[in-house]
Protein backbone atom coordinates (compact mmCIF):
# COMPACT_ATOMS: atom_id res chain seq x y z
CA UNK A 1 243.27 215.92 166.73
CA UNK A 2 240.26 217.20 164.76
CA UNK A 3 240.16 217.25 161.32
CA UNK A 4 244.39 216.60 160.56
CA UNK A 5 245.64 215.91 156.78
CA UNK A 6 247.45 213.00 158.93
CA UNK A 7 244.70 210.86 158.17
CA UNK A 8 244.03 212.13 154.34
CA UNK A 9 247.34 210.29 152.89
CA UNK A 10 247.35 206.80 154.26
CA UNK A 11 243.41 206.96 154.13
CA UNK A 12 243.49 208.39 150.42
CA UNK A 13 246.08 205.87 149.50
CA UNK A 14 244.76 203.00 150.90
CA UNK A 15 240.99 203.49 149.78
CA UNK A 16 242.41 204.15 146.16
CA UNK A 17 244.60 201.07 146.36
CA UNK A 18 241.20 199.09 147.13
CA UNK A 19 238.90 201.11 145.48
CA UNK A 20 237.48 197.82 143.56
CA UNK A 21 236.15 197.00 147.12
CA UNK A 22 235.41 199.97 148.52
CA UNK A 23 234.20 203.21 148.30
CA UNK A 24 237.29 205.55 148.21
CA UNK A 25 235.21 208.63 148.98
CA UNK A 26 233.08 207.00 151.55
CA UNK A 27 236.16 205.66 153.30
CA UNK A 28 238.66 208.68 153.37
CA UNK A 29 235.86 210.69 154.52
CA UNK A 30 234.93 207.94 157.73
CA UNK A 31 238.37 209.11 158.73
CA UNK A 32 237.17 212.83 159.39
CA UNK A 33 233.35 212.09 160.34
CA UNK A 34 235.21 210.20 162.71
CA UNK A 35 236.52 213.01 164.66
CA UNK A 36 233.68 214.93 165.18
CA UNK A 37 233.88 213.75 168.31
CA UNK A 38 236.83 215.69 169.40
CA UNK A 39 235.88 218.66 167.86
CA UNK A 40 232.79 218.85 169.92
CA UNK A 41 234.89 217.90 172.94
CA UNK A 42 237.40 221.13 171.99
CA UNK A 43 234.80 223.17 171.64
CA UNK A 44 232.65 222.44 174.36
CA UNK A 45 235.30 222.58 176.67
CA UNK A 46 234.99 218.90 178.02
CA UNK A 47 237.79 217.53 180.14
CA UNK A 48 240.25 214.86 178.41
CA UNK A 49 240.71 212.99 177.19
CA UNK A 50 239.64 214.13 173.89
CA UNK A 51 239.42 210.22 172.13
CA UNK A 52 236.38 208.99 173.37
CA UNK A 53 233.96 206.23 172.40
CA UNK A 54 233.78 206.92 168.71
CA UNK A 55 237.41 206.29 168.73
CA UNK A 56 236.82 202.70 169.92
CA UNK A 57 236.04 199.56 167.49
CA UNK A 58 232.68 199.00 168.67
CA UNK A 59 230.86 202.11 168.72
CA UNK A 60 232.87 203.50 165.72
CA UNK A 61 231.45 200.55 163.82
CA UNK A 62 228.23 202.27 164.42
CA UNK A 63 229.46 205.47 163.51
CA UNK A 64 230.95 203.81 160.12
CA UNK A 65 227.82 202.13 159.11
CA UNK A 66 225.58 205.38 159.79
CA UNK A 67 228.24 207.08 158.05
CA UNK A 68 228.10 205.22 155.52
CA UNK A 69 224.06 204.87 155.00
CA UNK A 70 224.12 208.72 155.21
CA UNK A 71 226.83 208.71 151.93
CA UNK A 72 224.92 206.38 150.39
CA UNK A 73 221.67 209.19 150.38
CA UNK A 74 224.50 211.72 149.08
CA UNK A 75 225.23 209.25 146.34
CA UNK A 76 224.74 211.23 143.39
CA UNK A 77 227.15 214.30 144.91
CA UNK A 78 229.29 211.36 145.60
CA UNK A 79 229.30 210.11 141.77
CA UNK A 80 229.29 213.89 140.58
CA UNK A 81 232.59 214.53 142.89
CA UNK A 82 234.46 211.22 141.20
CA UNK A 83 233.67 212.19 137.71
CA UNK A 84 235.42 215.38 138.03
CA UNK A 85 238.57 213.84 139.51
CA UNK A 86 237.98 211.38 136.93
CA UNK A 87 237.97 207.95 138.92
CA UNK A 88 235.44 205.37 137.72
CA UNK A 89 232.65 205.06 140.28
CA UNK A 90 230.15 202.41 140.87
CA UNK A 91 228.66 201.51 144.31
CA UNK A 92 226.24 199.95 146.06
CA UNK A 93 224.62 200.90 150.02
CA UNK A 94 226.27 197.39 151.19
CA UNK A 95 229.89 198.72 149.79
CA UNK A 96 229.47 202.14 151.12
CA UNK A 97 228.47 200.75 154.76
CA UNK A 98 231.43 198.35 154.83
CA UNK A 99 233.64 201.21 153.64
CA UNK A 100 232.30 203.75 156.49
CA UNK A 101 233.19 200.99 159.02
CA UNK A 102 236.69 199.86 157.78
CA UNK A 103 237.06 204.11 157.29
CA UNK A 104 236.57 204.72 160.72
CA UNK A 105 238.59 201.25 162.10
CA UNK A 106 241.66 202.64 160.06
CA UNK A 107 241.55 206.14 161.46
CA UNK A 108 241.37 203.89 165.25
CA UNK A 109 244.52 202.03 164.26
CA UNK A 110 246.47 205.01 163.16
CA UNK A 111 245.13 206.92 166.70
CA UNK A 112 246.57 203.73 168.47
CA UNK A 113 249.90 203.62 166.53
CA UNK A 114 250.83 207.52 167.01
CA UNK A 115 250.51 207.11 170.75
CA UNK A 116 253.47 207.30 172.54
């Protein structure tokens, strides 16, 4: 499903649990850049099913690391975005790589565990 608040709770919790790890923005957002995938499939009009290859582990670990290179050229929106919530924010382009990858291999696990 494209785009669901489904994946904005454990995501959001999760990434601020870890946050001294990771990058919390970089990885709740993995979790939606993810599924840009389906929405082109929905729109387009494709045949199912609608999870595809970025919703596997090996080609969304490409889609998590260039996720995460193109957050890291968005970095100062990024560090603008956590000063308003107030959440201290320091990062580096390893961190946000490895946070775009483990993003988008969350959002795959959750996909797996809400099949039927």
């Amino acid at each position: 499903m494209p785009v669901t608040p489904y994946h904005f709770g454990p995501a959001g919790l999760l990434g601020y649990i870890f946050r001294k790890w990771i990058d919390l923005p970089v990885f709740v957002l993995a979790n939606v850049v993810v599924d840009i995938e389906v929405l082109l499939i929905s729109l387009i009009d494709l045949s199912r099913p609608h999870h595809r290859y970025s919703h596997t582990f090996l080609i969304g670990t490409a889609v998590g690391a260039v996720w995460g290179l193109v957050a890291y050229t968005g970095l100062p929106i990024l560090k603008w975005l956590m000063k308003i919530i107030k959440i201290p924010y320091q990062t580096n382009a390893f961190k946000m790589i490895i946070s775009g990858i483990l993003g988008v291999w969350f959002h795959v696990l959750i996909e797996i565990m809400s099949q039927p």
